[in-house]
Protein backbone atom coordinates (compact mmCIF):
# COMPACT_ATOMS: atom_id res chain seq x y z
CA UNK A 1 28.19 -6.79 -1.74
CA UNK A 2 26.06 -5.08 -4.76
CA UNK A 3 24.41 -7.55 -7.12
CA UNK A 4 22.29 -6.94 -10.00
CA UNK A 5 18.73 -7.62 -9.11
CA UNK A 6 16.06 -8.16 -11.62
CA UNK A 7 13.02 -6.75 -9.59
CA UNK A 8 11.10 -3.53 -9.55
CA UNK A 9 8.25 -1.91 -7.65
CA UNK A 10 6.47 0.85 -9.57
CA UNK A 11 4.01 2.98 -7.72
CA UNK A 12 1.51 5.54 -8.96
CA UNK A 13 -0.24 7.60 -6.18
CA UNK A 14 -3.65 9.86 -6.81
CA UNK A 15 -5.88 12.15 -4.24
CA UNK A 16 -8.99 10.76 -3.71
CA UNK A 17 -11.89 12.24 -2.22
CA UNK A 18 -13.26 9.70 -0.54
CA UNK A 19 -10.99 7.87 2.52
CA UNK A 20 -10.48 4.66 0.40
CA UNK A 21 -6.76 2.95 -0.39
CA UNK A 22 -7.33 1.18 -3.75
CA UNK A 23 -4.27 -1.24 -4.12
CA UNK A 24 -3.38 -2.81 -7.33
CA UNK A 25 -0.40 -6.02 -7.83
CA UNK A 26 0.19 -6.77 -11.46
CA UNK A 27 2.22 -10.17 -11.06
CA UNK A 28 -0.71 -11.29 -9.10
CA UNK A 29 -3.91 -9.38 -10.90
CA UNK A 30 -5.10 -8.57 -7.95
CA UNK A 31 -6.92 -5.59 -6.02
CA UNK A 32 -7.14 -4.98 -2.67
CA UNK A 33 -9.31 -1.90 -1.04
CA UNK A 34 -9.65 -0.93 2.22
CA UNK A 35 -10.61 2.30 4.08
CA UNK A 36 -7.93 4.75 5.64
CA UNK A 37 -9.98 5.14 8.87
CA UNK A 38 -9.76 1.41 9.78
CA UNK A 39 -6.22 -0.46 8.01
CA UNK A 40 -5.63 -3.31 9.84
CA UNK A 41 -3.51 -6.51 8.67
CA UNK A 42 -4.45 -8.50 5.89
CA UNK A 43 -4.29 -11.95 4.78
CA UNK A 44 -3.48 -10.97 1.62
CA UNK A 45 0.39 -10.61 2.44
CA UNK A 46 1.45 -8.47 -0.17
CA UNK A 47 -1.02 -5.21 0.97
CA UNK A 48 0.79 -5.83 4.16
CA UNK A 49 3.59 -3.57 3.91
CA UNK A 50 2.06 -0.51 1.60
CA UNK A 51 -0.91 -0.99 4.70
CA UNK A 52 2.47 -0.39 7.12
CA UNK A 53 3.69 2.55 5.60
CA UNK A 54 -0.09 3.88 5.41
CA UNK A 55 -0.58 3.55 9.52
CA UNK A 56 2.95 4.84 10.34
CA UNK A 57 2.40 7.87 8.50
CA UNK A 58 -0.88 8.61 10.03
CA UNK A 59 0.41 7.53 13.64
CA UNK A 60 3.02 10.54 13.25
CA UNK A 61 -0.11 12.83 12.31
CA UNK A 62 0.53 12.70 8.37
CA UNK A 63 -2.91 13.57 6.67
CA UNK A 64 -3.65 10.87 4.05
């Protein structure tokens, strides 16, 4: 059944030159960095699944 929802998710991506993931959550003012070459699950839950989408990507040999 469609329903209005009054959410969003707005994402801005960049090249970087170093092998860093700088993560950014408005509604919670918080930052979260980690490096590329070792993502591993956080405690902070909301890096979670943008960390998920990172390691899938480079487990089907997507260059970050």
């Amino acid at each position: 059944m469609p329903a209005a929802i009054d959410k969003a998710i707005y994402v801005a991506i960049s090249k970087r030159e170093d092998n860093q993931i700088h993560l950014y959550a408005h509604n919670y003012k918080a930052f979260h960095y980690c490096s590329i070459n070792d993502l591993q699950k956080s405690e902070v839950r909301w890096t979670n699944y943008i960390l998920g989408v990172a390691d899938q990507l480079i487990k089907k040999g997507i260059k970050l």
